[in-house]
C-alpha atoms as a PDB file:
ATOM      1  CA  UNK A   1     120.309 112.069 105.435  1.00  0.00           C
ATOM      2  CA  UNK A   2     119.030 111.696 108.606  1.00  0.00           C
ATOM      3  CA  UNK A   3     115.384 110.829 109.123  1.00  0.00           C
ATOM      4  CA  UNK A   4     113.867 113.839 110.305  1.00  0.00           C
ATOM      5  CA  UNK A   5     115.407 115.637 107.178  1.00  0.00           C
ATOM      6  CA  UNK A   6     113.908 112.521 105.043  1.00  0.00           C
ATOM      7  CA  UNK A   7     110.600 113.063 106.969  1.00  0.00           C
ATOM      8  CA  UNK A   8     110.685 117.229 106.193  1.00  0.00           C
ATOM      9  CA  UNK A   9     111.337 116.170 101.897  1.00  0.00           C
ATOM     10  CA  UNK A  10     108.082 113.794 102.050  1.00  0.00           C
ATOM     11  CA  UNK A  11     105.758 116.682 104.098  1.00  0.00           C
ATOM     12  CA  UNK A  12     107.064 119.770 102.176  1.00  0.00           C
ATOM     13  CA  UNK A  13     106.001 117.986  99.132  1.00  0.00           C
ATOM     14  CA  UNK A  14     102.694 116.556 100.378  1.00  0.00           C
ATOM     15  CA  UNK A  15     101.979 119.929 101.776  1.00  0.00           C
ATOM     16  CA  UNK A  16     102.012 121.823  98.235  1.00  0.00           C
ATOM     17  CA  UNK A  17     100.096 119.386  96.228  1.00  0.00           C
ATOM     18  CA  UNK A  18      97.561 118.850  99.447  1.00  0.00           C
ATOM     19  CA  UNK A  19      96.983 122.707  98.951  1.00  0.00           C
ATOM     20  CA  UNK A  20      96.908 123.012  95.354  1.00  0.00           C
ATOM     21  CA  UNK A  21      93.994 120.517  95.225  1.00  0.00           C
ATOM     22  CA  UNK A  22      92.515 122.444  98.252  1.00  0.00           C
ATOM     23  CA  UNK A  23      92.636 125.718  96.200  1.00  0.00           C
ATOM     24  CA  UNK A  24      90.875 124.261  93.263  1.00  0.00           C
ATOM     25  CA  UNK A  25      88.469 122.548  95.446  1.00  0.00           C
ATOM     26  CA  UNK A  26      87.183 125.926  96.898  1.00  0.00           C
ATOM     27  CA  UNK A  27      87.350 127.506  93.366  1.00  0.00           C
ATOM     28  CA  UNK A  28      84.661 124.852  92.540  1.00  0.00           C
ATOM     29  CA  UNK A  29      82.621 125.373  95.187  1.00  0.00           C
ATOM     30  CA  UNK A  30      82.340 128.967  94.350  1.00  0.00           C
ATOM     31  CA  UNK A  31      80.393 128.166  91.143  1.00  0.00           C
ATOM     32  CA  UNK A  32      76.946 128.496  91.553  1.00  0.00           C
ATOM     33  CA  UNK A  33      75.196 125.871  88.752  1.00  0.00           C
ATOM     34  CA  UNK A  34      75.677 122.154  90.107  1.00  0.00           C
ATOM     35  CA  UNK A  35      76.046 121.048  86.249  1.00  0.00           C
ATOM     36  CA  UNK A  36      79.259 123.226  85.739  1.00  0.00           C
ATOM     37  CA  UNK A  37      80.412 122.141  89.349  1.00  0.00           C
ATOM     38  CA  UNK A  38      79.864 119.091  88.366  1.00  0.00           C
ATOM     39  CA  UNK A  39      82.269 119.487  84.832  1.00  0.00           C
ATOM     40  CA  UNK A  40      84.675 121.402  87.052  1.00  0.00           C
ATOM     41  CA  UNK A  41      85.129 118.638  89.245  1.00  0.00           C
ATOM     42  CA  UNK A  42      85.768 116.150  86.487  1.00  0.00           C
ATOM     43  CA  UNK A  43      89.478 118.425  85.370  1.00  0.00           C
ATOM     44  CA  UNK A  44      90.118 118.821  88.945  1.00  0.00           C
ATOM     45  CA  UNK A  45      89.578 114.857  89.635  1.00  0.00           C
ATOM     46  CA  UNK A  46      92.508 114.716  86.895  1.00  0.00           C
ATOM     47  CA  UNK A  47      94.759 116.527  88.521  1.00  0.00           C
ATOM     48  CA  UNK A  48      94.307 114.574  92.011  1.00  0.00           C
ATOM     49  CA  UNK A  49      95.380 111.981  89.766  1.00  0.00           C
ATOM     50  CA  UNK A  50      98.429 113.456  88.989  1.00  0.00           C
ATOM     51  CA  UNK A  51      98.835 114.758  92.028  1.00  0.00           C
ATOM     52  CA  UNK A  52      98.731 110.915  93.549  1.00  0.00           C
ATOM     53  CA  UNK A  53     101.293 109.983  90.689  1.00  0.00           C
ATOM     54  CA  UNK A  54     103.729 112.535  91.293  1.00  0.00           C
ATOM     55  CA  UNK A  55     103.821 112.347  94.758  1.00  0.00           C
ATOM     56  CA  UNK A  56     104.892 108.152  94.107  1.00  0.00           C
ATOM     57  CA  UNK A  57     107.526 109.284  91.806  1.00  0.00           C
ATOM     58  CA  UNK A  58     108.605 111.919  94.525  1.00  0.00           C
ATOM     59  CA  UNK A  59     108.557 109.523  96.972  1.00  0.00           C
ATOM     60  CA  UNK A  60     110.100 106.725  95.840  1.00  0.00           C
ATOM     61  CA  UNK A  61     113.014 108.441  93.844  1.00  0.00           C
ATOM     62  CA  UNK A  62     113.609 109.970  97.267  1.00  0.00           C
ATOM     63  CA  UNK A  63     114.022 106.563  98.992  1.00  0.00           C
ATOM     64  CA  UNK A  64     116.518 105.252  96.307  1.00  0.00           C
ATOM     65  CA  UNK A  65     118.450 108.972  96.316  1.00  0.00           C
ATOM     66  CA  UNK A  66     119.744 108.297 100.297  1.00  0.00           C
ATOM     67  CA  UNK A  67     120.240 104.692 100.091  1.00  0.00           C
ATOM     68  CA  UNK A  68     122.630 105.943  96.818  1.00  0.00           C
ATOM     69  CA  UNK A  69     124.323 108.068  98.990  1.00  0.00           C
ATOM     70  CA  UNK A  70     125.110 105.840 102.207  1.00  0.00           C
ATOM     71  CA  UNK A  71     127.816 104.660  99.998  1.00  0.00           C
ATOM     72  CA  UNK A  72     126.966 101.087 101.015  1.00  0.00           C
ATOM     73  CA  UNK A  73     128.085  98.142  99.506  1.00  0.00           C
ATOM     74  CA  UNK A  74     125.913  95.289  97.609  1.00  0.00           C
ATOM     75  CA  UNK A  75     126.740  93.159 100.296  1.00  0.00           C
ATOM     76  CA  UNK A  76     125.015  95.099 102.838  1.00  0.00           C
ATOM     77  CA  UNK A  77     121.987  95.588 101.217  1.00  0.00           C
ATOM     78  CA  UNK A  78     118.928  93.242 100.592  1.00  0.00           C
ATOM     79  CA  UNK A  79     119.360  91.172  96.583  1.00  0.00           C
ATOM     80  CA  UNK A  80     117.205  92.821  94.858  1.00  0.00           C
ATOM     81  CA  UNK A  81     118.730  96.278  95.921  1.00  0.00           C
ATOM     82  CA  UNK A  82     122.116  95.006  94.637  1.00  0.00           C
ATOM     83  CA  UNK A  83     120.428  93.730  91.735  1.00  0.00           C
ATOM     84  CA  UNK A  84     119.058  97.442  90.726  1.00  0.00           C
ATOM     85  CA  UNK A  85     123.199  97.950  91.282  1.00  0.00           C
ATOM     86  CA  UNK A  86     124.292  95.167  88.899  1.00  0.00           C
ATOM     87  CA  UNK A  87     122.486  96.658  85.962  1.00  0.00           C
ATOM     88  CA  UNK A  88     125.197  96.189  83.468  1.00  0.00           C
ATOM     89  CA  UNK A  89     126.638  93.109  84.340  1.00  0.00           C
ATOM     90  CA  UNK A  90     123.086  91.376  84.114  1.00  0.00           C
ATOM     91  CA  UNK A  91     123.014  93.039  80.194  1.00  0.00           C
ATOM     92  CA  UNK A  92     126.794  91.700  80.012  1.00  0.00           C
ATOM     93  CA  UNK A  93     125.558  87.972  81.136  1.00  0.00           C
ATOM     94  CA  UNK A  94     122.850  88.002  78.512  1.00  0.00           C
ATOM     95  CA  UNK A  95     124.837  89.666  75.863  1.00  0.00           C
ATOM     96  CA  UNK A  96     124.702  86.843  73.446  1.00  0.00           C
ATOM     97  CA  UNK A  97     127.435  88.924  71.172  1.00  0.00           C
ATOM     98  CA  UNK A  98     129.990  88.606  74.129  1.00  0.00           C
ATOM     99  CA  UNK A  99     132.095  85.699  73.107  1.00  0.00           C
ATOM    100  CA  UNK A 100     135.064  83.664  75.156  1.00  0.00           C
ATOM    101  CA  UNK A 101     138.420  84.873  73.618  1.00  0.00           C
ATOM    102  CA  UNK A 102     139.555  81.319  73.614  1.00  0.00           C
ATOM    103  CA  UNK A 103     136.765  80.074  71.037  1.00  0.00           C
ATOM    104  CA  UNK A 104     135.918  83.642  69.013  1.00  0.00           C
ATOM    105  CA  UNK A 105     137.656  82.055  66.236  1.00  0.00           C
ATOM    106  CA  UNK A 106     137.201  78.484  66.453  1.00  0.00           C
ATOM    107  CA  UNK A 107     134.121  78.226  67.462  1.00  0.00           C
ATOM    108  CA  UNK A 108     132.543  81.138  66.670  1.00  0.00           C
ATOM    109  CA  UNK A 109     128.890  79.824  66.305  1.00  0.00           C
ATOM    110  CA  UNK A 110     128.788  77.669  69.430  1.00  0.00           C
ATOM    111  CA  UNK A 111     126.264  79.650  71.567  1.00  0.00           C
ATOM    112  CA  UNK A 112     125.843  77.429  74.827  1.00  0.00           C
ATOM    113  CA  UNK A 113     129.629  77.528  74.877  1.00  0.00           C
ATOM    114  CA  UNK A 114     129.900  81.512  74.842  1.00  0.00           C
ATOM    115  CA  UNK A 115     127.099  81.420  77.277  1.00  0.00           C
ATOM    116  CA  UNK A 116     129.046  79.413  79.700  1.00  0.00           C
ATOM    117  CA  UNK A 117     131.755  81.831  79.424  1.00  0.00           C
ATOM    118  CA  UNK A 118     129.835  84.720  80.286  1.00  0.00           C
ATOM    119  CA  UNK A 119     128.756  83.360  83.177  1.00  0.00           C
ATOM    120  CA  UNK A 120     132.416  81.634  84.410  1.00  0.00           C
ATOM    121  CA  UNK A 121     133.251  85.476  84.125  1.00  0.00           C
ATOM    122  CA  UNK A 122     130.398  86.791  85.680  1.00  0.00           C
ATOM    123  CA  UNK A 123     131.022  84.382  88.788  1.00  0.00           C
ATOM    124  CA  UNK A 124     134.739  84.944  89.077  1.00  0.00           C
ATOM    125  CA  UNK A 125     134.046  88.891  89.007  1.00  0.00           C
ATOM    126  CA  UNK A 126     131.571  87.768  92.753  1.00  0.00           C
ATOM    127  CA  UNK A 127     133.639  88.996  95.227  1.00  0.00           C
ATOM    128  CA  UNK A 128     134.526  92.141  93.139  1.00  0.00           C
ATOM    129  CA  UNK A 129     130.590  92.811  92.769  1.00  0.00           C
ATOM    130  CA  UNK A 130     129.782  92.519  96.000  1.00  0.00           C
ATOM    131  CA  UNK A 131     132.202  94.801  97.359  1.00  0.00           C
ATOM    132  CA  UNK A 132     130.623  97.424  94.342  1.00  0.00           C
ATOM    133  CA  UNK A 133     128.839 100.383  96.020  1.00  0.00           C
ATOM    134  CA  UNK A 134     125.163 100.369  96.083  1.00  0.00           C
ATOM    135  CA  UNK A 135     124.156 103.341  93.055  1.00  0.00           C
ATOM    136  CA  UNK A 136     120.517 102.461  92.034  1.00  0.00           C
ATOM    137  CA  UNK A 137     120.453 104.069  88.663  1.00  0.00           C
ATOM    138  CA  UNK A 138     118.308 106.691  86.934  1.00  0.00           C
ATOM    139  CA  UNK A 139     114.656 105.615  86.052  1.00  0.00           C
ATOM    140  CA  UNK A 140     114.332 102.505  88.372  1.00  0.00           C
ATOM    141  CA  UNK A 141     111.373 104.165  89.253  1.00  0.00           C
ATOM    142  CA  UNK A 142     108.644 104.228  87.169  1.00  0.00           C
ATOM    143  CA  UNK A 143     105.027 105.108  87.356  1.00  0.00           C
ATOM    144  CA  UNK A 144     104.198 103.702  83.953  1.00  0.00           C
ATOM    145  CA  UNK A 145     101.498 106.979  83.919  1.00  0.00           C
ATOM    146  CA  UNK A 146      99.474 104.391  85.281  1.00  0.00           C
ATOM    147  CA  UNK A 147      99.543 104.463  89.358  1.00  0.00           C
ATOM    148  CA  UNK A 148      97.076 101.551  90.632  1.00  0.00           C
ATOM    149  CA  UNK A 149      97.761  98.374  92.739  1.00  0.00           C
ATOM    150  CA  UNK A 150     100.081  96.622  89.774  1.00  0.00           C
ATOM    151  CA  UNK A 151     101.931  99.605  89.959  1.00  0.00           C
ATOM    152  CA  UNK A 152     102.760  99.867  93.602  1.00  0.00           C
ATOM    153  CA  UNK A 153     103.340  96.528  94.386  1.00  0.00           C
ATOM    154  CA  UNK A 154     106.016  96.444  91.924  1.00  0.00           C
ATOM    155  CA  UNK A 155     107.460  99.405  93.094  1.00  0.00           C
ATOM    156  CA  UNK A 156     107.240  98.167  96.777  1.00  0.00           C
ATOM    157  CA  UNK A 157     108.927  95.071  95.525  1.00  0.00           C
ATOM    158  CA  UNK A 158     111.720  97.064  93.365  1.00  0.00           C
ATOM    159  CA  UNK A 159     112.871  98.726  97.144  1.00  0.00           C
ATOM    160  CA  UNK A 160     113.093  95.433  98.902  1.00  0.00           C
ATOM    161  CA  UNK A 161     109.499  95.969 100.533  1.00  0.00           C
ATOM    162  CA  UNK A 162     106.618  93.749 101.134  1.00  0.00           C
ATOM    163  CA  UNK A 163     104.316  94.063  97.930  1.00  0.00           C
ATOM    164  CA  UNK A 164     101.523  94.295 100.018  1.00  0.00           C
ATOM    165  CA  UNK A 165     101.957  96.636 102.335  1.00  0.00           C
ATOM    166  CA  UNK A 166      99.654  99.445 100.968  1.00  0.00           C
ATOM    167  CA  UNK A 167      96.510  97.268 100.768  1.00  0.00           C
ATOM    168  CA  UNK A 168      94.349  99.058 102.340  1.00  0.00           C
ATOM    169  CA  UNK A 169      94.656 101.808  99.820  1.00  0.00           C
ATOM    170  CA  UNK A 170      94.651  99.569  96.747  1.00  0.00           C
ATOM    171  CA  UNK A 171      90.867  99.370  96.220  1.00  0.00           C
ATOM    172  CA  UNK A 172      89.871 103.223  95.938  1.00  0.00           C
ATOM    173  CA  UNK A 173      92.843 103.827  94.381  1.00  0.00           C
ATOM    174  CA  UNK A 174      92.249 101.953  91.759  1.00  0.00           C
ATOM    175  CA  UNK A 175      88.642 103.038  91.381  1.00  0.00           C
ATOM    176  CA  UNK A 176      90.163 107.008  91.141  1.00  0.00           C
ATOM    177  CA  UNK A 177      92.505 105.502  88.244  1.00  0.00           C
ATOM    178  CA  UNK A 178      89.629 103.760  86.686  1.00  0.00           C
ATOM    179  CA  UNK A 179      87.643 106.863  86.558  1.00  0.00           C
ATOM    180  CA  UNK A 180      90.667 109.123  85.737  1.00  0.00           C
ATOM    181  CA  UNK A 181      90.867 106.860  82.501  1.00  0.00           C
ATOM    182  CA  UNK A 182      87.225 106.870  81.728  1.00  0.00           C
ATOM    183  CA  UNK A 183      87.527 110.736  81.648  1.00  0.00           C
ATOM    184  CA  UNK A 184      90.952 110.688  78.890  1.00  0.00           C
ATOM    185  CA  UNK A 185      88.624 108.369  77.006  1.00  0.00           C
ATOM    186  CA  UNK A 186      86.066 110.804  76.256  1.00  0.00           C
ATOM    187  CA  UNK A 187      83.348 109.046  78.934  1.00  0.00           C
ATOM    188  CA  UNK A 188      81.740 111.119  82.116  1.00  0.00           C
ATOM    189  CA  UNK A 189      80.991 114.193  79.999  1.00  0.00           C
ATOM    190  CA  UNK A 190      78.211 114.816  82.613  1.00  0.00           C
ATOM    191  CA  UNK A 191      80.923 115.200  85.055  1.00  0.00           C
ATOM    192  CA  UNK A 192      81.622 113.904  88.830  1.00  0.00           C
ATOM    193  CA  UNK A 193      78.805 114.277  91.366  1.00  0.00           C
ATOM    194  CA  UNK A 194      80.062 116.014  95.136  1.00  0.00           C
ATOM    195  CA  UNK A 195      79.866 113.176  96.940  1.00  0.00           C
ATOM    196  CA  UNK A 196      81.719 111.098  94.468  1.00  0.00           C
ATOM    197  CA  UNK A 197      84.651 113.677  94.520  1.00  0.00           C
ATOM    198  CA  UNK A 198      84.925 114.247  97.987  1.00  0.00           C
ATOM    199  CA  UNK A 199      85.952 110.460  97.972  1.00  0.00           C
ATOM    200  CA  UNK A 200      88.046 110.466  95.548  1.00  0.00           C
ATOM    201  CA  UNK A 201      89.957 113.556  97.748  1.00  0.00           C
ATOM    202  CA  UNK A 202      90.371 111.761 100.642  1.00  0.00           C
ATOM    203  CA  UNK A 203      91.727 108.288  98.556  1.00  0.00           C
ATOM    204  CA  UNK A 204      94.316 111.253  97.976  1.00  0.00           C
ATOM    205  CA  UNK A 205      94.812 111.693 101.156  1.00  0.00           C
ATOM    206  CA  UNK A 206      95.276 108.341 102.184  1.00  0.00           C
ATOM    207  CA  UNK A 207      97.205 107.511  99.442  1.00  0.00           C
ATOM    208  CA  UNK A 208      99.525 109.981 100.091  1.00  0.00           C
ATOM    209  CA  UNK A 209      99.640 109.543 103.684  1.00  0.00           C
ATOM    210  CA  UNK A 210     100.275 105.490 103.272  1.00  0.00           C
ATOM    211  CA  UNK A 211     103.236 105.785 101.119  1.00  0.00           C
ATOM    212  CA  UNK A 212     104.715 108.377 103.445  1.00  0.00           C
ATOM    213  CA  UNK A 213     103.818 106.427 106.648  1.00  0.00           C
ATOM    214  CA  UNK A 214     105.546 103.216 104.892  1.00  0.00           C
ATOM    215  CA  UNK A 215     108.899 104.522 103.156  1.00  0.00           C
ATOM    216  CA  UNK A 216     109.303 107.034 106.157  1.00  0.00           C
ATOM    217  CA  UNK A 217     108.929 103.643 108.574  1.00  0.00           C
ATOM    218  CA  UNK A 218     111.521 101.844 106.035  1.00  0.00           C
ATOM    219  CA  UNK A 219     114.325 104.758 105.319  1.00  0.00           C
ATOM    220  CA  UNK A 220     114.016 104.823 110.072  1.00  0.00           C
ATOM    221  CA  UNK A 221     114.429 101.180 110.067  1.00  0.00           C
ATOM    222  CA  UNK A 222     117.167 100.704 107.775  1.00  0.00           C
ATOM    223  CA  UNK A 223     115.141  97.956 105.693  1.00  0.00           C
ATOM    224  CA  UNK A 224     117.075  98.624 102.955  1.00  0.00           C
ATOM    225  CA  UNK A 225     119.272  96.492 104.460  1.00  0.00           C
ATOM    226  CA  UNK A 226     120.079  92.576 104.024  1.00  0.00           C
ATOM    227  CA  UNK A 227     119.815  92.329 108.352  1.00  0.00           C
ATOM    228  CA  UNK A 228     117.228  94.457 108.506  1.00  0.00           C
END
């Protein structure tokens, strides 16, 4: 995929959740009695919650979908990439029901040396793994329903990225999710004040814009990559 075409994915879907919150923002503002704008604006704070979440799920499947397809091998790629790739031999390595043929029957209890013969086989298999081709699987990505800072940064860190590279959006961010789970909880019945809301929609906005700035600046520089 090239980058413009990676670019175009991120903005088309930016673009409709940007203008679904703009749609409900000018349905609120149609509403005469501050108290019900007020209610209004606490459902429609939810959903630029949501919006924030889906758009990280979006984003960052996206990233992992074209460095799956670059059919790339886990040599090329930066560890932990290759690591998302090793998935089942890390489960066979640990598998403390995988026993050495040698000693199944003779030594069928001895657990350190079963252990050392997962790992003599998961060493000889090296060169074999890393010629394996990079295929991040299914559900590497996950929000947790819980986007904050905790959340990114290990997502970030999941695609080989600095864990800190979306600072500057961390802190309202984490306020929005704060509030978001204040209103699930039964609190802010009297609803969200305008000038509150109007910063929660632009913490939208520069969430949204961060994470596309950031993997959009990754996928172009190939950081996927173990040379960079």
């Amino acid at each position: 995929m090239s980058l413009e075409h990676f670019q175009l994915q991120l903005e088309a879907e930016r673009e409709w959740r940007e203008e679904e919150i703009r749609f409900l923002d000018n349905t609120q503002r149609t509403i005469e009695d501050e108290n019900d704008r007020n209610k209004i604006r606490r459902s429609i704070l939810c959903l630029i919650y949501a919006h924030i979440e889906g758009f990280v799920q979006f984003s960052f499947s996206l990233y992992i979908d074209v460095i799956n397809k670059k059919g790339l091998k886990c040599s090329d790629v930066k560890p932990v990439i290759a690591a998302a790739t090793l998935h089942r031999e890390f489960i066979a390595l640990q598998n403390k029901d995988k026993k050495s043929a040698l000693f199944r029957r003779s030594l069928p209890d001895d657990s350190g040396l079963h252990k050392l013969s997962r790992q003599i086989d998961f060493v000889e298999s090296i060169h074999q793994i890393q010629n394996q081709i990079v295929f991040i699987p299914e559900g590497y990505v996950n929000t947790e329903n819980n986007v904050g800072q905790q959340v990114l940064e290990k997502l970030l860190f999941q695609v080989g990225l600095e864990y800190k590279d979306l600072k500057e959006i961390y802190s309202p961010l984490n306020r929005l999710l704060n509030v978001r789970n204040d209103i699930s909880h039964g609190k802010r019945r009297h609803g969200i004040e305008d000038k509150e809301y109007q910063e929660f929609i632009a913490c939208c906005k520069s969430v949204i814009s961060g994470i596309s700035r950031r993997l959009t600046t990754a996928y172009g520089r190939r950081e996927f990559l173990l040379t960079g």
